[in-house]
Protein backbone atom coordinates (compact mmCIF):
# COMPACT_ATOMS: atom_id res chain seq x y z
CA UNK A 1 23.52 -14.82 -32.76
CA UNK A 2 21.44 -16.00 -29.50
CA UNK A 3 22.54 -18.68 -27.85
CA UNK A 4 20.98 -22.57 -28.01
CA UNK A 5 18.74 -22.99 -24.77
CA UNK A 6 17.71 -26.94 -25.45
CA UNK A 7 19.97 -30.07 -25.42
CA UNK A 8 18.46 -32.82 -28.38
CA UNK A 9 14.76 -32.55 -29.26
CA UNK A 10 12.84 -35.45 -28.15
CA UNK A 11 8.79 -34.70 -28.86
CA UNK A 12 7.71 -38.24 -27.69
CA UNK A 13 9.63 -37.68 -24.56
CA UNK A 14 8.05 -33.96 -24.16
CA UNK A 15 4.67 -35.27 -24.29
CA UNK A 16 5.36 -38.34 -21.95
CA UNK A 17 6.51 -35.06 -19.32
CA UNK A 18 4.16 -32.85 -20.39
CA UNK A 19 1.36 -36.32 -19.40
CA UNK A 20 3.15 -36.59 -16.34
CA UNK A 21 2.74 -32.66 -15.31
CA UNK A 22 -0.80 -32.69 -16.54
CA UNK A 23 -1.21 -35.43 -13.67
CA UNK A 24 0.22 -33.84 -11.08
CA UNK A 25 -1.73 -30.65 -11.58
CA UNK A 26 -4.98 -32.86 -11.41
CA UNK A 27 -3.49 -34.22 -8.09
CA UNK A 28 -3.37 -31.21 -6.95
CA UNK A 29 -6.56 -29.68 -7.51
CA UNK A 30 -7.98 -33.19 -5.80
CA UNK A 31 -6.11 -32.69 -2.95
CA UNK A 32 -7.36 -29.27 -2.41
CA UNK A 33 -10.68 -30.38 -2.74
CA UNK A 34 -9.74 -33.45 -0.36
CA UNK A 35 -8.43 -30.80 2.10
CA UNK A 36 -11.40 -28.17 1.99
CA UNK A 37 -14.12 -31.33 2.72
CA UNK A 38 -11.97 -32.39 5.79
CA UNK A 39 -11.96 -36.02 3.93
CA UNK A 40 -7.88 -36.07 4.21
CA UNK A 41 -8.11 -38.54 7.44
CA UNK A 42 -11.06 -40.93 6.22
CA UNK A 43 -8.36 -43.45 5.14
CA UNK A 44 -6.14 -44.39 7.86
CA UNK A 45 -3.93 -46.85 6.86
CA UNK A 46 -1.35 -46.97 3.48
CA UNK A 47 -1.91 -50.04 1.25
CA UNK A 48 -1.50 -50.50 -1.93
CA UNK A 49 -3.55 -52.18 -3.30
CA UNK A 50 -6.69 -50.26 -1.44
CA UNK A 51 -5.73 -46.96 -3.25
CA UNK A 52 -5.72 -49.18 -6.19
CA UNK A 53 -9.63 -49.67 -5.51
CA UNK A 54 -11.90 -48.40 -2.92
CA UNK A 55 -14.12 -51.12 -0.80
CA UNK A 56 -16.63 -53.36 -3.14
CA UNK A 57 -18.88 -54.61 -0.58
CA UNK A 58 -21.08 -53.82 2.63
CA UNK A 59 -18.35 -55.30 4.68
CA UNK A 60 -15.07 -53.50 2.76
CA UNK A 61 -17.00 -50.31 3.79
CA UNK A 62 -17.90 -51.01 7.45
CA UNK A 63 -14.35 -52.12 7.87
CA UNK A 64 -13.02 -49.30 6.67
CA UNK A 65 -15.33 -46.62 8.61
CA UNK A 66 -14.82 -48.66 11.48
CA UNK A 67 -10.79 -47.55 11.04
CA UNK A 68 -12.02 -44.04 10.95
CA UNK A 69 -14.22 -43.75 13.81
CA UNK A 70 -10.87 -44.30 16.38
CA UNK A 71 -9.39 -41.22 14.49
CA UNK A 72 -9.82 -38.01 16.61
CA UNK A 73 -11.39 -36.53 14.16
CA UNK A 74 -14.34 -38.82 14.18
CA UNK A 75 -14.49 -38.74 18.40
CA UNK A 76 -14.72 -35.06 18.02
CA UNK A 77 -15.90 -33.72 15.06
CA UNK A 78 -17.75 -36.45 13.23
CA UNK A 79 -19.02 -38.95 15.94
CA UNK A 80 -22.74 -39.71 14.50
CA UNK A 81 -21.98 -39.55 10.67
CA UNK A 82 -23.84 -41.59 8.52
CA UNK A 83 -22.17 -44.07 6.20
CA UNK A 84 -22.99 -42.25 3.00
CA UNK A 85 -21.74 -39.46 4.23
CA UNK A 86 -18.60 -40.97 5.47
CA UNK A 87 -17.79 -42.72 1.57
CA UNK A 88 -18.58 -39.40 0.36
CA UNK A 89 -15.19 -38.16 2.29
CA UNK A 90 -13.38 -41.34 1.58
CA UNK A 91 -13.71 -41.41 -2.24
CA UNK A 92 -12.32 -37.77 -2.00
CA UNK A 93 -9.14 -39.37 -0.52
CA UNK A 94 -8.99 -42.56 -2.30
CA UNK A 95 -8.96 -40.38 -5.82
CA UNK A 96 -6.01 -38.41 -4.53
CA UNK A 97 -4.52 -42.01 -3.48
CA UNK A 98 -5.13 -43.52 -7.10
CA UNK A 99 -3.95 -40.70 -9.06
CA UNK A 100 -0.64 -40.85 -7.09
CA UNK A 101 0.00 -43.96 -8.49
CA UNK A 102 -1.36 -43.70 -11.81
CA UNK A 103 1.43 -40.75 -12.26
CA UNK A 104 3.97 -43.17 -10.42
CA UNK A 105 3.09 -46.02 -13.65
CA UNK A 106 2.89 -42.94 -16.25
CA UNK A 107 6.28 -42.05 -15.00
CA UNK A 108 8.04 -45.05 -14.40
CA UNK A 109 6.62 -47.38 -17.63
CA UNK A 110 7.84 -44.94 -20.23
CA UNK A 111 11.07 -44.35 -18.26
CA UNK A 112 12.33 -47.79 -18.51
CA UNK A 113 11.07 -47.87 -22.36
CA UNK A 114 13.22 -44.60 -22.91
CA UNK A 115 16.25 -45.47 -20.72
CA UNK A 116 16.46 -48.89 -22.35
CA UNK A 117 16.56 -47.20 -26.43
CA UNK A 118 19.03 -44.73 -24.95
CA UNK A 119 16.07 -40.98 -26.04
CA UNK A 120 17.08 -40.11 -22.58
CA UNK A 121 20.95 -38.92 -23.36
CA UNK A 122 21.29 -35.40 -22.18
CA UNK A 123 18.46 -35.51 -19.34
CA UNK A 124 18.40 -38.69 -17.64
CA UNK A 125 19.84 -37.24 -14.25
CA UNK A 126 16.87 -34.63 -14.19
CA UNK A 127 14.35 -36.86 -15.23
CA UNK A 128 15.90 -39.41 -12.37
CA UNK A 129 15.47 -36.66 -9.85
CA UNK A 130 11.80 -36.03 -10.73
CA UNK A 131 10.95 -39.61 -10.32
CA UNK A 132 12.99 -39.61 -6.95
CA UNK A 133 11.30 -36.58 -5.87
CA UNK A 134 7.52 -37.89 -6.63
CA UNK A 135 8.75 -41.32 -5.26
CA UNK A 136 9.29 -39.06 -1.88
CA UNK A 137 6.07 -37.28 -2.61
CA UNK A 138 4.50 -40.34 -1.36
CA UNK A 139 5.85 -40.67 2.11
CA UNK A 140 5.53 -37.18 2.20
CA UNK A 141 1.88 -37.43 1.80
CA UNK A 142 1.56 -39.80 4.21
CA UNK A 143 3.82 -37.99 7.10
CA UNK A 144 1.38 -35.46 6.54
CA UNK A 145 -1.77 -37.58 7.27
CA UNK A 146 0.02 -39.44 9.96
CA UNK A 147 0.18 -36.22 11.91
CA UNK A 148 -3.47 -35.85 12.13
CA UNK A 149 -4.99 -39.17 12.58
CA UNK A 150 -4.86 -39.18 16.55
CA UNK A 151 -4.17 -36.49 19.01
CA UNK A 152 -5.78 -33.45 16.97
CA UNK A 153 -8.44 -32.60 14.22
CA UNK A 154 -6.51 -32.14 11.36
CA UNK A 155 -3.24 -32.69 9.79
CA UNK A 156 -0.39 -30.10 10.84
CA UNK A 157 -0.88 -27.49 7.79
CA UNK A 158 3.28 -27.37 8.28
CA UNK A 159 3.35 -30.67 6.90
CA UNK A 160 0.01 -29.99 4.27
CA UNK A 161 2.58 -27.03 3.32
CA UNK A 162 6.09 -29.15 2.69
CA UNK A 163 3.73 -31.85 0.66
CA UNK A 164 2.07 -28.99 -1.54
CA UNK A 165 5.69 -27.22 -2.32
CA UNK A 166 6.93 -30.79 -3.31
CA UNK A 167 3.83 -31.30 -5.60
CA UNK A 168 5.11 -27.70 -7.21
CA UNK A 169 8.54 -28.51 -7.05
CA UNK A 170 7.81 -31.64 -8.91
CA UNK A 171 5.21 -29.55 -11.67
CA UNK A 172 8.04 -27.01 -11.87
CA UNK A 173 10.98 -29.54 -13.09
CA UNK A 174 8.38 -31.75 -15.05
CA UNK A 175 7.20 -28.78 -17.30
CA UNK A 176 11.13 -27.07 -18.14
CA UNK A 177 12.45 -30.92 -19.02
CA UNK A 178 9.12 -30.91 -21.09
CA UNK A 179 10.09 -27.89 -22.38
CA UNK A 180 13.36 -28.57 -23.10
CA UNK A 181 12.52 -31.49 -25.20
CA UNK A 182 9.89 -29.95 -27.17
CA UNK A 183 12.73 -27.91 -28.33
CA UNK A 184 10.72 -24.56 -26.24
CA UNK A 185 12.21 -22.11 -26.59
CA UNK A 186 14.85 -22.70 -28.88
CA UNK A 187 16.60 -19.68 -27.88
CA UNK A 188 16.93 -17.42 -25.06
CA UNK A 189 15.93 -13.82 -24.64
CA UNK A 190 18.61 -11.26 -25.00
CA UNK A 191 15.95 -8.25 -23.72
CA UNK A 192 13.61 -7.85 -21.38
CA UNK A 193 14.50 -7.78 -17.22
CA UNK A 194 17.95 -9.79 -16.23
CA UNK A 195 17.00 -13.40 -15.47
CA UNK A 196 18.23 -13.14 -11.76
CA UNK A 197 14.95 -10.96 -11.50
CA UNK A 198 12.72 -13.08 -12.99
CA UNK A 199 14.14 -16.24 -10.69
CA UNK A 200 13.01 -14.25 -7.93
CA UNK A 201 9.84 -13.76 -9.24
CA UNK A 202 9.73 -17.43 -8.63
CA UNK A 203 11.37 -17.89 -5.60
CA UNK A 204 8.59 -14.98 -4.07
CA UNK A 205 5.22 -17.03 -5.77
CA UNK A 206 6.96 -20.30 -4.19
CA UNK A 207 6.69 -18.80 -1.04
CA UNK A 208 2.81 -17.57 -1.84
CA UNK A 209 2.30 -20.51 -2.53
CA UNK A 210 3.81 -22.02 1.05
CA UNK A 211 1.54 -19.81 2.40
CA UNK A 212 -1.62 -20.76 1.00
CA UNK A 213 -1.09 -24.26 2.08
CA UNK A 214 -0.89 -22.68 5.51
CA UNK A 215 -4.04 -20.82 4.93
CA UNK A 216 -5.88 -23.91 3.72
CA UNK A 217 -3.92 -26.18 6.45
CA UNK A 218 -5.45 -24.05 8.99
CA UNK A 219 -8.59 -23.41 8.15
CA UNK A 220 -7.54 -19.17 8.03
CA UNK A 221 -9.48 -18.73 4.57
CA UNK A 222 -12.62 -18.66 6.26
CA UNK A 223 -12.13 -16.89 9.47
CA UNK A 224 -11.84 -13.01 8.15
CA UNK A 225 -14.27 -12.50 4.90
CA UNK A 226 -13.78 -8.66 4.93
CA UNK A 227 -11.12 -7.52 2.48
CA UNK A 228 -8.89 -5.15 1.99
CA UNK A 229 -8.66 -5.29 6.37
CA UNK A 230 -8.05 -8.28 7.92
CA UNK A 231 -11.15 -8.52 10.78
CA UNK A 232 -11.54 -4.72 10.21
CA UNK A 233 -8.06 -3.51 10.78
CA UNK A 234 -4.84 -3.24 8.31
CA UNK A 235 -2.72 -4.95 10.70
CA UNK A 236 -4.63 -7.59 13.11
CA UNK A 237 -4.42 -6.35 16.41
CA UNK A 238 -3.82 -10.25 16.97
CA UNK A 239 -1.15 -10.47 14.84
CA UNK A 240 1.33 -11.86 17.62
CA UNK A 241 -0.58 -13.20 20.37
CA UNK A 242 0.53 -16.47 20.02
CA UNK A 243 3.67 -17.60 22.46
CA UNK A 244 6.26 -18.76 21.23
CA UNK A 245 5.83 -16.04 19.02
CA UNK A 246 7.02 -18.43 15.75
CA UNK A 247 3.91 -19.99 15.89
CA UNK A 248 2.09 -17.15 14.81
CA UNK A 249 3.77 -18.45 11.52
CA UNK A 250 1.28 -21.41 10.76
CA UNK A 251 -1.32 -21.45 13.72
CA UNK A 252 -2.49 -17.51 14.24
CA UNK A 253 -5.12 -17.58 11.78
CA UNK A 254 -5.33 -13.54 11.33
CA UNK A 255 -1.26 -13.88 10.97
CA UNK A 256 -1.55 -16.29 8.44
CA UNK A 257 -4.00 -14.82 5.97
CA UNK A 258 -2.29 -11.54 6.60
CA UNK A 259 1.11 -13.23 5.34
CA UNK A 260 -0.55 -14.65 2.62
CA UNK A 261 -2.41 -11.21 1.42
CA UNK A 262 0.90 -9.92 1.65
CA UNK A 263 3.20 -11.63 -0.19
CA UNK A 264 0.43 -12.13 -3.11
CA UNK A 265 0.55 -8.30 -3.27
CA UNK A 266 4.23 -8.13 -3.42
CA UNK A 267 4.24 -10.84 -6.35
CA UNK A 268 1.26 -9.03 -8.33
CA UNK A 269 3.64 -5.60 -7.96
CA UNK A 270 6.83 -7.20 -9.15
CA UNK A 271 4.97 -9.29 -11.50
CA UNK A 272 2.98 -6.20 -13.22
CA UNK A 273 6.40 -4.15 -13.26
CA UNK A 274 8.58 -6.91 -14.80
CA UNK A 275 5.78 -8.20 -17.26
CA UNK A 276 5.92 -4.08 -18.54
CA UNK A 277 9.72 -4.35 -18.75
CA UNK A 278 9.03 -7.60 -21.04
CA UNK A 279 6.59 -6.45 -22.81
CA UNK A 280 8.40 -3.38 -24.34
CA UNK A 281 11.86 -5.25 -24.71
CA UNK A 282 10.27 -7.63 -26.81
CA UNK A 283 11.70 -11.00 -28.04
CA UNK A 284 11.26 -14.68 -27.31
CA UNK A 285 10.06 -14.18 -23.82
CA UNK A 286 7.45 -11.65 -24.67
CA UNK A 287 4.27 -14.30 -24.48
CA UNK A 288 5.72 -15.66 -21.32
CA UNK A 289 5.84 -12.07 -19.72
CA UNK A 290 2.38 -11.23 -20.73
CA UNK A 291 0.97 -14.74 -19.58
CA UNK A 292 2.39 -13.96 -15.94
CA UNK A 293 1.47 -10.64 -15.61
CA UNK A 294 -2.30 -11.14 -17.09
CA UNK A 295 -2.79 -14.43 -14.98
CA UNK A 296 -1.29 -12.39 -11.93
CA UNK A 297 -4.30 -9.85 -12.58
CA UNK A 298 -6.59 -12.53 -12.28
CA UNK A 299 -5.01 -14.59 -9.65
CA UNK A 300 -5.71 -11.32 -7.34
CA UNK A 301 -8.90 -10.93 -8.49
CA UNK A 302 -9.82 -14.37 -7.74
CA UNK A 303 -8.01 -14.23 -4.48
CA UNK A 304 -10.20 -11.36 -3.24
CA UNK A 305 -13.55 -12.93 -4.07
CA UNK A 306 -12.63 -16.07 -2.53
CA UNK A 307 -11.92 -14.04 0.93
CA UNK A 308 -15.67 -12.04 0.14
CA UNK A 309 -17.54 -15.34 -0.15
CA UNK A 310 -16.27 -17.25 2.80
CA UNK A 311 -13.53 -19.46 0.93
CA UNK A 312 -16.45 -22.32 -0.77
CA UNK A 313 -15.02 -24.71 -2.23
CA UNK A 314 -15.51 -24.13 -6.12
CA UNK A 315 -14.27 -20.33 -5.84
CA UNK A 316 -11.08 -21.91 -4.03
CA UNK A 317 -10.28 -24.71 -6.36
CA UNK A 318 -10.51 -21.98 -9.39
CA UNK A 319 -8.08 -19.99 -7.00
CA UNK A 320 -5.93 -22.93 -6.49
CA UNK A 321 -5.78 -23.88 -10.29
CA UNK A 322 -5.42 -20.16 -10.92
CA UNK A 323 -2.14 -20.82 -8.79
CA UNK A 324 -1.09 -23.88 -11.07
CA UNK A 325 -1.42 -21.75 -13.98
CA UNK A 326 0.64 -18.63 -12.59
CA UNK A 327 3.37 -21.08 -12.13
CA UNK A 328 3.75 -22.84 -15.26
CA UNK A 329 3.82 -19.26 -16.78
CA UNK A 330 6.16 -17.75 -14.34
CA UNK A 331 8.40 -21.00 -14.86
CA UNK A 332 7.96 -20.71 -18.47
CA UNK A 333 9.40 -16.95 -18.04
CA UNK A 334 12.50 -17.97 -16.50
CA UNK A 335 13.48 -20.34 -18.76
CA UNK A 336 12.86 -18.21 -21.41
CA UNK A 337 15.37 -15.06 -19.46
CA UNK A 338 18.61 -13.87 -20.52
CA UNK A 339 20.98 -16.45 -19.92
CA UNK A 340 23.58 -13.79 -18.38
């Protein structure tokens, strides 16, 4: 006899998550693309009702450009840009705005219908924390942009990296409630490697992931195209320049692609060597195995030919959605592990 992994099976309510997590991932492809075409600063103030729709008129849109063009970004890096160019950057941002709060009504509407015929029994605290958490999302996002408006040319990638980890945090709890009320899977795995394993499996691709926010925060995707070196060498003779030497963390660019190359090999290793270990125990959390260990394959794959081509933007949005995908699978995984 295995034992039960899901509390009561609620279908309507798994495919109200499951909306919700399909959102977020779309949020966070646009906000990679917002981040790799610098266009995270071209709104500068948080209303409302203007990520609700962009500017209408002439005048909404030379208001709104005139709001940019004190930013430091504009003095330094963009003084001279054409309008057309500058609502090309804004509508970037704006989408990532709107979609924020479209997955604030998809979440919050269907709540209150669910809370009020009692189909949340058994989950409501969870669900509660994953509204609180994408309720915090929000001022997240904005501490972020806040910190590059004035003073410097983009927003700290420290910040870009706590707001990403929420958006996964937030993906990671929306797709196991999901999965929990689709009744998936309705028992746990008896075989296969001990579940402690397989949590750090997640634990190391949520830190890959912290680091490619720094990459992308900081620009480091671009600035070393040779692969397997790093600038020609295996260790960057640059490494730790940087003084105080933490902030070779998140500002030495050859220190923070090397990080990131690093742990993304660790994860592919353990990844390949547990998916084995899953694969010939068998059982319920056999798919799950082979789903992390095949999209680890091509997660490296695609992580290499992003470095060769100079990081454009397509090849990095695959890479990033190649990310979203890893994690749904690795998530799946561990709730899908041996209990104890």
């Amino acid at each position: 006899m295995q034992p039960s992994l899901t509390s009561q099976r609620d279908p309507l309510v798994g495919a109200w998550l499951l909306a919700v997590c399909v959102l977020v991932a779309c949020m966070v492809l646009v906000g990679g693309a917002t981040r790799l075409t610098d266009s995270g600063l071209s709104i500068t103030e948080w209303d409302f009702a203007k990520h609700f729709v962009p500017p209408l008129t002439a005048e909404g849109w030379r208001d709104e450009f005139a709001l940019y063009q004190r930013t430091t970004e504009y003095q330094l890096q963009n003084r001279g840009m054409a309008l057309d160019e500058f609502q090309f950057i804004y509508l970037w941002e704006w989408g990532h705005r709107f979609l924020g709060q479209i997955v604030g009504l998809v979440f919050m509407l269907p709540f209150l219908v669910f809370l009020a015929t009692g189909r949340l029994k058994g989950r409501l605290w969870p669900i509660v924390l994953l509204g609180a958490m994408g309720g915090l999302q929000g001022f997240v996002g904005w501490w972020m942009v806040t910190s590059g408006l004035y003073g410097r040319l983009d927003v700290s990638s420290v910040r870009l990296a706590v707001h990403l980890g929420m958006a996964f945090a937030i993906l990671g709890l929306g797709f196991w409630l999901a999965m929990g009320a689709f009744g998936r899977p309705s028992v746990r795995s008896l075989s296969g490697p001990n579940h402690v394993l397989i949590w750090g499996l997640v634990a190391l691709l949520y830190v890959q992931i912290l680091l490619g926010a720094l990459v992308a925060g900081s620009d480091a995707g671009r600035a070393y195209g040779d692969w397997p070196t790093v600038g020609g060498e295996w260790l960057p003779s640059n490494y730790d320049e940087f003084t105080p030497g933490w902030t070779n963390l998140t500002e030495n660019l050859a220190a923070v692609q090397f990080h990131h190359r690093l742990v993304g090999y660790l994860y592919f290793g353990a990844a390949l060597g547990l998916g084995w270990l899953g694969l010939r125990a068998g059982g319920p959390a056999r798919p799950a195995a082979l789903a992390t260990a095949g999209l680890a394959v091509l997660q490296v794959v695609l992580g290499v030919t992003t470095i060769l081509l100079g990081a454009p933007l397509w090849i990095s949005l695959v890479h990033q959605a190649g990310a979203l995908a890893l994690w749904l699978a690795t998530v799946w995984w561990a709730r899908t592990a041996r209990a104890a």
